[in-house]
C-alpha atoms as a PDB file:
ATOM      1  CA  UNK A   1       1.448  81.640 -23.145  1.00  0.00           C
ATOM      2  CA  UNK A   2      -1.204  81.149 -20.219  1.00  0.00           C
ATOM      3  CA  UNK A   3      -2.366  78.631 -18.807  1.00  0.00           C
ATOM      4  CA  UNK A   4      -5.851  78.026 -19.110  1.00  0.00           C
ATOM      5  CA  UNK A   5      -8.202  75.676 -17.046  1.00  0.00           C
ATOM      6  CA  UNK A   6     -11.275  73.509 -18.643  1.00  0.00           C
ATOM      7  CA  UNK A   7     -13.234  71.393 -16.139  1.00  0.00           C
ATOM      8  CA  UNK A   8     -15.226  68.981 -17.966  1.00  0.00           C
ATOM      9  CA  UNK A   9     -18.321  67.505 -16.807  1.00  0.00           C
ATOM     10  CA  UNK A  10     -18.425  63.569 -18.137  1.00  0.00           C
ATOM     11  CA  UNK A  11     -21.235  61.340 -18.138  1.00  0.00           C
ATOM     12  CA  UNK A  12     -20.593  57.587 -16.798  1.00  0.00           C
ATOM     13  CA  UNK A  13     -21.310  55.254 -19.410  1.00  0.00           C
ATOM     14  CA  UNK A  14     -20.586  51.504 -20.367  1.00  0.00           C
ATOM     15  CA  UNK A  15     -19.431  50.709 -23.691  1.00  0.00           C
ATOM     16  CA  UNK A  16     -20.000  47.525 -24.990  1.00  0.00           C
ATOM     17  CA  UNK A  17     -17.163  46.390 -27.123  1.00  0.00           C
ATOM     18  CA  UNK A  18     -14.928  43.064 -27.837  1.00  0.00           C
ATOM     19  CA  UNK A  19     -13.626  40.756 -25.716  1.00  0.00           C
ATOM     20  CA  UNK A  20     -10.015  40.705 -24.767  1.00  0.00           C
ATOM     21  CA  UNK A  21      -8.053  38.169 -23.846  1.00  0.00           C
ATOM     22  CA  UNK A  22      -4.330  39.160 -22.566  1.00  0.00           C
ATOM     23  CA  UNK A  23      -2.152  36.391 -22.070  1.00  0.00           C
ATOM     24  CA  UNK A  24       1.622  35.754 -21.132  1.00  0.00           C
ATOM     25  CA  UNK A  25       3.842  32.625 -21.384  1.00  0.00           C
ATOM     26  CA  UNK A  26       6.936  32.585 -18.324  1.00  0.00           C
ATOM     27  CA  UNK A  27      10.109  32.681 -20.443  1.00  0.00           C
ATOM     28  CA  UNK A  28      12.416  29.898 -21.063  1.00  0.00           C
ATOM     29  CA  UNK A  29      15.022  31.828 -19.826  1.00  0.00           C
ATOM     30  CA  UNK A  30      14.744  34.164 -17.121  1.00  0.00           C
ATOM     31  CA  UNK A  31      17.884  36.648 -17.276  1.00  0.00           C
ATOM     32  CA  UNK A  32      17.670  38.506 -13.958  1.00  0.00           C
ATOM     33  CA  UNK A  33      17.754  35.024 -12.250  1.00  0.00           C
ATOM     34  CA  UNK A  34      21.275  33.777 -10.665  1.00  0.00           C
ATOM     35  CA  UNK A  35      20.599  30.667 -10.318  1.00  0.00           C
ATOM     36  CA  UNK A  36      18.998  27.149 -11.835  1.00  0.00           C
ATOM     37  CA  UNK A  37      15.317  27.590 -11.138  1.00  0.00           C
ATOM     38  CA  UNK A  38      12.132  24.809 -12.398  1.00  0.00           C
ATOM     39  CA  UNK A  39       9.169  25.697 -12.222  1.00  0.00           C
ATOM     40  CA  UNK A  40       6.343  22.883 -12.308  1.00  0.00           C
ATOM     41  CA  UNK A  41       2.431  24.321 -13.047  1.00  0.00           C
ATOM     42  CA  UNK A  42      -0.524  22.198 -11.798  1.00  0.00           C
ATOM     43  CA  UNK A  43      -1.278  20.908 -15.721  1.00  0.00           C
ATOM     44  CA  UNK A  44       2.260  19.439 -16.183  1.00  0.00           C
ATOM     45  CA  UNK A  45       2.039  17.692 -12.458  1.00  0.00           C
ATOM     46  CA  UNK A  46      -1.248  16.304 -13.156  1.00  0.00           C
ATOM     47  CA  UNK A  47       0.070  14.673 -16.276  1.00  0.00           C
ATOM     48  CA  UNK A  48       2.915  13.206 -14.298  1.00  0.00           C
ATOM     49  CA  UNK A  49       2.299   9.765 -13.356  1.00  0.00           C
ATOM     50  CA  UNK A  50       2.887  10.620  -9.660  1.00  0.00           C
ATOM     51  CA  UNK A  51       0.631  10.167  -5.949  1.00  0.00           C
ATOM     52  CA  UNK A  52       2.512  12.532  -4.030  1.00  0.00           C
ATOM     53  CA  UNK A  53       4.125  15.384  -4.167  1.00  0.00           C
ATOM     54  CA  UNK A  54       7.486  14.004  -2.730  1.00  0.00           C
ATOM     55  CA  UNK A  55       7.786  12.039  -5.882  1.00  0.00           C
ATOM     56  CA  UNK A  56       8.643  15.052  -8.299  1.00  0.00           C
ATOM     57  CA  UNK A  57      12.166  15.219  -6.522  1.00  0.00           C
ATOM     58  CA  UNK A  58      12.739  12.123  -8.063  1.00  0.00           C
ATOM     59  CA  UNK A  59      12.180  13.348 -11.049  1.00  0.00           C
ATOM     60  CA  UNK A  60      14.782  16.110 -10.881  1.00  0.00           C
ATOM     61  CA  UNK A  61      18.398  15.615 -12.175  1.00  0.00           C
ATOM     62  CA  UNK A  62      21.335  14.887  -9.800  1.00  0.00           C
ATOM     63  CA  UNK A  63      18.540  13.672  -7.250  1.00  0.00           C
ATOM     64  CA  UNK A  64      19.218  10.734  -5.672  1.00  0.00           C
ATOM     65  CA  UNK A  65      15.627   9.289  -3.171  1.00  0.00           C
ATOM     66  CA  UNK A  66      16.816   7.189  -0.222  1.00  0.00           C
ATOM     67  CA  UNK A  67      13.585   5.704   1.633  1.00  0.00           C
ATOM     68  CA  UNK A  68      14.196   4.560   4.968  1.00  0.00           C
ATOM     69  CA  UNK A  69      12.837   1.346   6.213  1.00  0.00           C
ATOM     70  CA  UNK A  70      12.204  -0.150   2.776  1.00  0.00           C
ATOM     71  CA  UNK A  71      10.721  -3.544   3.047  1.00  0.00           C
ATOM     72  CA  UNK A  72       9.147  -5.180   0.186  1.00  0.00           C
ATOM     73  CA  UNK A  73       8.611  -4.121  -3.290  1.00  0.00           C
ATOM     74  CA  UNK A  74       9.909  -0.419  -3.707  1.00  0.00           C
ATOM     75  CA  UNK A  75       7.312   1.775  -4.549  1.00  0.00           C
ATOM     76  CA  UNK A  76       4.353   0.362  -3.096  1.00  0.00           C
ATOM     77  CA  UNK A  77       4.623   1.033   0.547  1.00  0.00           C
ATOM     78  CA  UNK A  78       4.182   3.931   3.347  1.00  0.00           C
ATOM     79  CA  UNK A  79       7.988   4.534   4.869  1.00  0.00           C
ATOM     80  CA  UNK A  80       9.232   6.631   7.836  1.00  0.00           C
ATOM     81  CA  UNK A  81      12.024   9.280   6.786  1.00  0.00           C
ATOM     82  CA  UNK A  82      12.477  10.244   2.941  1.00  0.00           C
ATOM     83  CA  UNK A  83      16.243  11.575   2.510  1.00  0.00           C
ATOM     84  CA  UNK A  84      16.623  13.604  -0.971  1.00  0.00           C
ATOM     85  CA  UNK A  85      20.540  13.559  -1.162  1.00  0.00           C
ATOM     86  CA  UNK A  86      21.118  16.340  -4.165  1.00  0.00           C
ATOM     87  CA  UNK A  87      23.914  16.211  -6.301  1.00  0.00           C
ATOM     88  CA  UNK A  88      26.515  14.275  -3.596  1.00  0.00           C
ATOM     89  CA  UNK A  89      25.334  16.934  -0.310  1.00  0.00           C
ATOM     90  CA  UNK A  90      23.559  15.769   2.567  1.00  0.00           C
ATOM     91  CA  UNK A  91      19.622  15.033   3.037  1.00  0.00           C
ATOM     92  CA  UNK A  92      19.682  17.704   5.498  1.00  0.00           C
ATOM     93  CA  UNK A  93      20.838  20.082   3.098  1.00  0.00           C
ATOM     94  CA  UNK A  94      17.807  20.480   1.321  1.00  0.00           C
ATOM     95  CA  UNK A  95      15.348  23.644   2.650  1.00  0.00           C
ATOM     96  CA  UNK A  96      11.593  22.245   2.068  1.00  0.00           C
ATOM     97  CA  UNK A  97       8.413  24.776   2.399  1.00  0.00           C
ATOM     98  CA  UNK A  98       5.102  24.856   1.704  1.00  0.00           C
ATOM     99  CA  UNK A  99       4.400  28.851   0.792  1.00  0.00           C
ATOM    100  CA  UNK A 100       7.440  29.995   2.154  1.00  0.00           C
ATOM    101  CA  UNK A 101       7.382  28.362   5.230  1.00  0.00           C
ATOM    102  CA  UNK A 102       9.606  25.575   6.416  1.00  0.00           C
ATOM    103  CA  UNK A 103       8.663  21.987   7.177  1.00  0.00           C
ATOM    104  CA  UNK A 104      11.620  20.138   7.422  1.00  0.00           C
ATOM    105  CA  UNK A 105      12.418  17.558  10.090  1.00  0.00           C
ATOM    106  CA  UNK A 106      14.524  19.500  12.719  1.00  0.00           C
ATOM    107  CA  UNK A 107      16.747  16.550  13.833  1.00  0.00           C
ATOM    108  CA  UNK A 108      17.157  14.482  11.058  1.00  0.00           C
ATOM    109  CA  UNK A 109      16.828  16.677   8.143  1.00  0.00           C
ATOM    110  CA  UNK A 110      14.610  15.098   5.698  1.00  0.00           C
ATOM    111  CA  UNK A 111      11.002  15.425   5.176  1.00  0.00           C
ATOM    112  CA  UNK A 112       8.816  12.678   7.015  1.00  0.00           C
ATOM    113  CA  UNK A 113       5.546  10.425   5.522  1.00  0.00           C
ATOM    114  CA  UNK A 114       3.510  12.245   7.529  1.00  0.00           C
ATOM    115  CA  UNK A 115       4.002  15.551   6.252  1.00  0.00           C
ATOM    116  CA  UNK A 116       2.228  13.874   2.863  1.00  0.00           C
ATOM    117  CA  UNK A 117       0.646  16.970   1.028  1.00  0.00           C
ATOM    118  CA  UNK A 118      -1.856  15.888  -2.153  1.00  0.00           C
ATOM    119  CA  UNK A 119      -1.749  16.811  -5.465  1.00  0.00           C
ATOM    120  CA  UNK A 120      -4.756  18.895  -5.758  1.00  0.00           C
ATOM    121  CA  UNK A 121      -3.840  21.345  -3.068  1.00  0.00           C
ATOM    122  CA  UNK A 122      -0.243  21.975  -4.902  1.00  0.00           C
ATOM    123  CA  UNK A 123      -0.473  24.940  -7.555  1.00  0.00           C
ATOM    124  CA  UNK A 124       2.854  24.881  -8.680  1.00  0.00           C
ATOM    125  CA  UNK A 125       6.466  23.788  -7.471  1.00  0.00           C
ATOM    126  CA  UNK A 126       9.500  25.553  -7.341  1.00  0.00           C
ATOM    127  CA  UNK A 127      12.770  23.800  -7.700  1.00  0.00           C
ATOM    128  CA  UNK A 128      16.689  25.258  -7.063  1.00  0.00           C
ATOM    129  CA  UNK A 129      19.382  23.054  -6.974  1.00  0.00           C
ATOM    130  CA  UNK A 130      21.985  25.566  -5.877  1.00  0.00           C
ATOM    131  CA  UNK A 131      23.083  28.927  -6.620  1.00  0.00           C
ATOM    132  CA  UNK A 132      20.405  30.476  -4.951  1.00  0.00           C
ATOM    133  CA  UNK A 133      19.813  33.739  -3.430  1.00  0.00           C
ATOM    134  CA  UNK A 134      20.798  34.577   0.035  1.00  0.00           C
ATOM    135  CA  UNK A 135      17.488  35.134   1.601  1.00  0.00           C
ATOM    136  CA  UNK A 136      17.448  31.203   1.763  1.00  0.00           C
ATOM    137  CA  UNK A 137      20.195  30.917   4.752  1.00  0.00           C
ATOM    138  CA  UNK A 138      19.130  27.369   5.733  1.00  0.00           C
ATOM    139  CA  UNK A 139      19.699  25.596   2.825  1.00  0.00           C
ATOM    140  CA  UNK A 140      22.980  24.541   0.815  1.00  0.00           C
ATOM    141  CA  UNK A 141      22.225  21.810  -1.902  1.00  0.00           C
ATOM    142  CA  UNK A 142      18.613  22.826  -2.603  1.00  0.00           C
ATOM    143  CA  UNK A 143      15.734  24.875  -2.071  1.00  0.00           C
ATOM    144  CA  UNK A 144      11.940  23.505  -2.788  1.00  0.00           C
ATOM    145  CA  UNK A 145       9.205  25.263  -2.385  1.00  0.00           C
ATOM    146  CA  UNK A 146       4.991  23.882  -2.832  1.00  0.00           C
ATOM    147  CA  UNK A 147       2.556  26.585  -3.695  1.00  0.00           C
ATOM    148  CA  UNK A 148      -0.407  25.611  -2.233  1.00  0.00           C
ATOM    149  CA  UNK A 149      -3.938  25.675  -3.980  1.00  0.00           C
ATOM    150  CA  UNK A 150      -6.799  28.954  -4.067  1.00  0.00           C
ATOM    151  CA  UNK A 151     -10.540  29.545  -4.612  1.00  0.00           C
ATOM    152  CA  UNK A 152     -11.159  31.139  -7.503  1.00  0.00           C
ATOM    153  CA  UNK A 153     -14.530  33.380  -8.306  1.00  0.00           C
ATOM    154  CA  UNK A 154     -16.218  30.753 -10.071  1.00  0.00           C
ATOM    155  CA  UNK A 155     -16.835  27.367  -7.778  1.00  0.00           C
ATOM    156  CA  UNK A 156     -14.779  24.343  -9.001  1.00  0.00           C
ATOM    157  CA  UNK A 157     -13.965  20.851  -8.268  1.00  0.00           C
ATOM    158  CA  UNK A 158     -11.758  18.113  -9.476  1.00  0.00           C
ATOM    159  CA  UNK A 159     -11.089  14.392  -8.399  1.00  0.00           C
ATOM    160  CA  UNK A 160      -9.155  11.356  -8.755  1.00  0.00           C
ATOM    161  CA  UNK A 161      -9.722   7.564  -8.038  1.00  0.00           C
ATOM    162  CA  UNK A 162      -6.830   5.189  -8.416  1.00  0.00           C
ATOM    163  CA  UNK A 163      -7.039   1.110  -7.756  1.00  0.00           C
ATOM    164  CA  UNK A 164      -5.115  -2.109  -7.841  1.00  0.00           C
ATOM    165  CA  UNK A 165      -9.104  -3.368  -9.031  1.00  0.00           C
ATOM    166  CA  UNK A 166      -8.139  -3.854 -12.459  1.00  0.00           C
ATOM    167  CA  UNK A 167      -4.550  -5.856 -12.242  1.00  0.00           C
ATOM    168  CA  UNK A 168      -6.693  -7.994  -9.852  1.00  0.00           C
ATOM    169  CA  UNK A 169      -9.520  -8.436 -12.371  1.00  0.00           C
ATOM    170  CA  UNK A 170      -6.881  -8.942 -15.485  1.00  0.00           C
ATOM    171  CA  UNK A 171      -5.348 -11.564 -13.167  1.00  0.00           C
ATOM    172  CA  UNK A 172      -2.371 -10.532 -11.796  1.00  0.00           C
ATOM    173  CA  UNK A 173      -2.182 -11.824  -8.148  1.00  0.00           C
ATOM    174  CA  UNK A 174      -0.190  -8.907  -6.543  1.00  0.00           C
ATOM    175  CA  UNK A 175      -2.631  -6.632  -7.619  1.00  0.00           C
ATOM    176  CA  UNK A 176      -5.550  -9.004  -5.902  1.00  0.00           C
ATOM    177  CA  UNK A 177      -3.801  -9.096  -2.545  1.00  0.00           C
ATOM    178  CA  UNK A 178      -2.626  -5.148  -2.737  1.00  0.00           C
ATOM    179  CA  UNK A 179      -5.436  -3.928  -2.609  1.00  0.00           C
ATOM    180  CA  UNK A 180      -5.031  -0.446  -2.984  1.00  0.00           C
ATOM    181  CA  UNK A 181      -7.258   2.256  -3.221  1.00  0.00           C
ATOM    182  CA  UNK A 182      -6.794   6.180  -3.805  1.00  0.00           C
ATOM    183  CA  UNK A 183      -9.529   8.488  -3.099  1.00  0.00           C
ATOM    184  CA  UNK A 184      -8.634  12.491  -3.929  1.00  0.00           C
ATOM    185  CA  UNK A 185     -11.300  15.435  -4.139  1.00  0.00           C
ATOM    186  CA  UNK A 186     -10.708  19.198  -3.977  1.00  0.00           C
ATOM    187  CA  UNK A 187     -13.156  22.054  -4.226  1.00  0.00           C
ATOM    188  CA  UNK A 188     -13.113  25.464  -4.122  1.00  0.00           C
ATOM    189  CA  UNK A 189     -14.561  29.031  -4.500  1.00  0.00           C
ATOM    190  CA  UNK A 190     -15.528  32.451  -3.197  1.00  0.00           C
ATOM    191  CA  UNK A 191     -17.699  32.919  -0.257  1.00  0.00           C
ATOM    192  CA  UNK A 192     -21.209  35.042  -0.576  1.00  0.00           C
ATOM    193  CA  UNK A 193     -19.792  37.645   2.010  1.00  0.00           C
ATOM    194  CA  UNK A 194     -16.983  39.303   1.419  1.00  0.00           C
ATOM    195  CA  UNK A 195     -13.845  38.540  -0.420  1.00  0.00           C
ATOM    196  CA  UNK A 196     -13.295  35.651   1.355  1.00  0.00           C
ATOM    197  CA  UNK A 197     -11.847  32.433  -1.171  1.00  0.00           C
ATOM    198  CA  UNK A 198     -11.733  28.593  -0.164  1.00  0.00           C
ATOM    199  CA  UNK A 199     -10.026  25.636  -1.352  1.00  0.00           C
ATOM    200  CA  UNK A 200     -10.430  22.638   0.794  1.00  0.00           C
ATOM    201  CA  UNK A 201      -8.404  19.193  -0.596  1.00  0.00           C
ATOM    202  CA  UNK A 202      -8.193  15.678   0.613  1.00  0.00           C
ATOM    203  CA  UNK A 203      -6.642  12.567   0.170  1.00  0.00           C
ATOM    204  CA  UNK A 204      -7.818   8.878   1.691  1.00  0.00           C
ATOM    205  CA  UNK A 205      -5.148   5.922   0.496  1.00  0.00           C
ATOM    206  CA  UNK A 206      -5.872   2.377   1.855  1.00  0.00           C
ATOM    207  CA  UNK A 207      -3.974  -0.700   1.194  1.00  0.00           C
ATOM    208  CA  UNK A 208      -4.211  -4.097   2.462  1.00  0.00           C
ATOM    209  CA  UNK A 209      -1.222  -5.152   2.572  1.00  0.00           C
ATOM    210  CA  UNK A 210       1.453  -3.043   3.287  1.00  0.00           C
ATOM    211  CA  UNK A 211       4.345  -5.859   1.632  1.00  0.00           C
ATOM    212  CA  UNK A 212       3.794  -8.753  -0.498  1.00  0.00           C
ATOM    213  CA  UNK A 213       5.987 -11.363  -0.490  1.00  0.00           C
ATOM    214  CA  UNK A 214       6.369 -14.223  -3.107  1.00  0.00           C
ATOM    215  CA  UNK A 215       6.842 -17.699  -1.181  1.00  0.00           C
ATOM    216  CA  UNK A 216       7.179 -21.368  -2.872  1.00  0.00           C
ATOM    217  CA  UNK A 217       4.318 -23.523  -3.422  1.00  0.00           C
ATOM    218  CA  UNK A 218       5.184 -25.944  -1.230  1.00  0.00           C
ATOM    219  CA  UNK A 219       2.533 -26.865   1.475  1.00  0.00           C
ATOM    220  CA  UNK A 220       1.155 -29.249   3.974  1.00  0.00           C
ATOM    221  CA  UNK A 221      -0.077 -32.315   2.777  1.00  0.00           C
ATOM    222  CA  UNK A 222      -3.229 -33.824   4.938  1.00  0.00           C
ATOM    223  CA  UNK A 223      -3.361 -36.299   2.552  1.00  0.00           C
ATOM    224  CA  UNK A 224      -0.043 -38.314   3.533  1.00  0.00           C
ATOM    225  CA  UNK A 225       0.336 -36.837   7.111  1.00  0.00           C
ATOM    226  CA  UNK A 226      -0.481 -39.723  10.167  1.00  0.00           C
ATOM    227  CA  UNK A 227      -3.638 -37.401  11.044  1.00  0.00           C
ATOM    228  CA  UNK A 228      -5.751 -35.515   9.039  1.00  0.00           C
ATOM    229  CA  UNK A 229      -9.136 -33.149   9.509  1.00  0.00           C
ATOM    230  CA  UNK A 230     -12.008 -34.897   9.221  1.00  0.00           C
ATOM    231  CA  UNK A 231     -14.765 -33.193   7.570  1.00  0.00           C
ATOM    232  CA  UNK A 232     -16.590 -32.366  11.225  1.00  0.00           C
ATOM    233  CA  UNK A 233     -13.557 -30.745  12.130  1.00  0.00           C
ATOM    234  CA  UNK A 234     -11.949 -33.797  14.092  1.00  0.00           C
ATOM    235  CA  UNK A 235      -8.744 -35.263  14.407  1.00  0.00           C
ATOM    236  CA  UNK A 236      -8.361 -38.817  12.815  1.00  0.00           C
ATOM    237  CA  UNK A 237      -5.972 -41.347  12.246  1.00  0.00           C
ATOM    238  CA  UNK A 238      -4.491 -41.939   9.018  1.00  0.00           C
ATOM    239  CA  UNK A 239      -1.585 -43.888   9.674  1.00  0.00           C
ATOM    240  CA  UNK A 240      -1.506 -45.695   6.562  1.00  0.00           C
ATOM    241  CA  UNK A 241      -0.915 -42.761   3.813  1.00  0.00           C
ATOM    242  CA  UNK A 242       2.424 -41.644   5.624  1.00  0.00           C
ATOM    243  CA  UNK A 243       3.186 -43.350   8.970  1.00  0.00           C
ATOM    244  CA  UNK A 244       6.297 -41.444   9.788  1.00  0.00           C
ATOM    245  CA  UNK A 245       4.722 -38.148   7.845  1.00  0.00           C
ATOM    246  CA  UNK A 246       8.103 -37.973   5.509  1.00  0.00           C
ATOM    247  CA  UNK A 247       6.864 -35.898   2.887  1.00  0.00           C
ATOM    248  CA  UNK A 248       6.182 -32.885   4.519  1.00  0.00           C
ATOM    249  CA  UNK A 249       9.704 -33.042   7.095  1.00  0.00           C
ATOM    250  CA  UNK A 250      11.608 -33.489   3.743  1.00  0.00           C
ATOM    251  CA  UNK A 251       9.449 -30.704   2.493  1.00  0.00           C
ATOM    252  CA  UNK A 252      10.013 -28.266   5.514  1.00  0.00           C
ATOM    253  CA  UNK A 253       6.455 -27.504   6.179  1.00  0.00           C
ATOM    254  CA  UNK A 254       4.292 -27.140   8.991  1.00  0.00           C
ATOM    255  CA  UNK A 255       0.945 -28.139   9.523  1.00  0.00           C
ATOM    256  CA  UNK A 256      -0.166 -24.086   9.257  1.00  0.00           C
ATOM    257  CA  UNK A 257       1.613 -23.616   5.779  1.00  0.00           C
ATOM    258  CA  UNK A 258      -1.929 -24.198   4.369  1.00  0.00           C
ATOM    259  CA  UNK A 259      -1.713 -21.566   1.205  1.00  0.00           C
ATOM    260  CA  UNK A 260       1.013 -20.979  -1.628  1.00  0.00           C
ATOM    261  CA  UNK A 261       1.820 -18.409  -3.538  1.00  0.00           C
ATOM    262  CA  UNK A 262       1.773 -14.656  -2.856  1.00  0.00           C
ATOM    263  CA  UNK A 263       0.961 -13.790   0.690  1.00  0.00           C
ATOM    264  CA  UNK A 264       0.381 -10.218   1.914  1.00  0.00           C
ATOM    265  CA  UNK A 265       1.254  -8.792   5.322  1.00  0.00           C
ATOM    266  CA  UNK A 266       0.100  -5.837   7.318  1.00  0.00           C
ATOM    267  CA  UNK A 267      -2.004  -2.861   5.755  1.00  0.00           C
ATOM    268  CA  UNK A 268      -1.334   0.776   5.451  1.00  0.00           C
ATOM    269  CA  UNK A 269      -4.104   3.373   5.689  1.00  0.00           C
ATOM    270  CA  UNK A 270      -3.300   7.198   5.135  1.00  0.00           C
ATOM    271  CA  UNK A 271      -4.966  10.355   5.059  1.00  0.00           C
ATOM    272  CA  UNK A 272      -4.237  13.715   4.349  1.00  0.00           C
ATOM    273  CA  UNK A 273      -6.765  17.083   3.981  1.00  0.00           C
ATOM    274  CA  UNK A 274      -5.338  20.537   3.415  1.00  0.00           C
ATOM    275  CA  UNK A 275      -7.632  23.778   3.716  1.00  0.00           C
ATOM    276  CA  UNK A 276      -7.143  27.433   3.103  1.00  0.00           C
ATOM    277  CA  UNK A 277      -9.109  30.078   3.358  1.00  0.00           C
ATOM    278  CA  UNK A 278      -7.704  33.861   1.658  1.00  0.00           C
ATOM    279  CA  UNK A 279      -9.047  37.243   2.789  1.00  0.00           C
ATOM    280  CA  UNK A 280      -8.278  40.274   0.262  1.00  0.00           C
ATOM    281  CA  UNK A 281     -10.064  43.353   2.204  1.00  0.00           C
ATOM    282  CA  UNK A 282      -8.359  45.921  -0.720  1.00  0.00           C
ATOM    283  CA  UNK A 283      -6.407  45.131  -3.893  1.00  0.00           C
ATOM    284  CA  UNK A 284      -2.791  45.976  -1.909  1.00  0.00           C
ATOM    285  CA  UNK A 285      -3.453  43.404   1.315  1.00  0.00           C
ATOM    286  CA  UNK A 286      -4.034  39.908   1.223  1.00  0.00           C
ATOM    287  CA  UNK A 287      -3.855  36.840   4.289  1.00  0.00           C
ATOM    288  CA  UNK A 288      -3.849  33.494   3.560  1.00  0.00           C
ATOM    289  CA  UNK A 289      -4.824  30.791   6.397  1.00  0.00           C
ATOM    290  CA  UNK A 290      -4.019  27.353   6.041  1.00  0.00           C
END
């Protein structure tokens, strides 16, 4: 009944053995969780057919999208304020953050244009439509939160190129005078000194014509108007097609209303680029700058 002390003195060694791969899924059902929580990892949002990250709200049940400003055909135009009214409350009940932090218009409530994040800087998105904890005190319909993108040990990249290029070249005329084109790269990876990680992210949208309209295909006739171009460029008489130039009064047209068909109007160029850069001096402290 003593105790007895042994101090062994052990050789370092590496032992080559099998590979082993530990892996967990997140459960359907998280039981310490009081409220309604969705979770959204970067594989399911790049198979969503989305171009921003404000349109997963959409997406979300008892989520109504209000887009101020709307002019021409939904869905394929820049707009000021986007209101997310959720299930009957107020747009500026909603708490939006990117990593915790809040970004949400402080007079009007919603989340502006111009706070346009892209999709390769988003890891995964957090969704709560009510019930949530307390620590959220700014917030009463719903809570969303973006976690932004990391470097990794291993140097990766990934884009995306999206155009109107190939309605136009099936044909279809919208598509020809959209003219819109989405450019998005991201890279990342861990710096030689240090353990320092990057992940740098960008996104370049152009598009000619920020609404298309459809107008009739009535237009000026030369033809039968008194006066006509000649082909120098000069004015000439041609009093004898349409003396009093009837056709085109009873057709409402102007001598300008040269084209028919779809016309286009405006353009609307946007950019976004998101960086971060994460420090990790020991295993128990990490900062993130972004």
């Amino acid at each position: 009944d003593q105790t007895v002390w042994l101090n062994f003195a052990m050789e370092v060694a590496a032992v080559e053995g099998d590979v082993i791969i530990v892996s967990a899924e997140r459960a359907l059902v998280e039981k310490n969780e009081t409220s309604k929580k969705i979770t959204m990892g970067k594989e399911l949002i790049d198979a969503l057919p989305v171009r921003d990250v404000t349109e997963l709200y959409s997406l979300q049940s008892g989520v109504v999208k209000v887009e101020s400003r709307q002019h021409g055909i939904p869905d394929h135009a820049e707009r000021g304020l986007v209101e997310m009214h959720v299930r009957g409350g107020r747009s500026g009940e909603v708490a939006y953050m990117i990593d915790g932090m809040y970004i949400r218009n402080p007079i009007f409530g919603g989340i502006g244009s111009g706070t346009r994040l892209n999709l390769l800087a988003i890891k995964e998105f957090d969704w709560q439509p009510g019930g949530f904890n307390a620590e959220y005190g700014d917030a009463m319909s719903a809570v969303s939160n973006w976690h932004t993108s990391s470097g990794s040990n291993e140097f990766k990249y990934r884009m995306s190129y999206k155009t109107s290029l190939v309605g136009a070249l099936l044909g279809n005329p919208y598509d020809e005078l959209r003219g819109y084109n989405d450019y998005n790269l991201g890279f990342g990876g861990k710096l030689p000194v240090g353990n320092i990680y990057y992940w740098f992210s960008g996104e370049r949208t152009t598009q000619d014509s920020y609404s298309v309209y459809e107008f009739d295909d009535i237009v000026y006739d030369f033809d039968t108007s008194p006066w006509k171009f000649s082909d120098a460029g000069l004015i000439v008489d041609n009093s004898d097609g349409d003396p009093l130039n009837t056709k085109n009064k009873n057709n409402l047209v102007q001598p300008w209303d040269t084209e028919s068909g779809f016309r286009g109007f405006g353009f609307s160029n946007t950019e976004d680029y998101f960086a971060k850069l994460t420090f990790s001096p020991i295993s128990q402290i990490k900062l993130d700058f972004s």
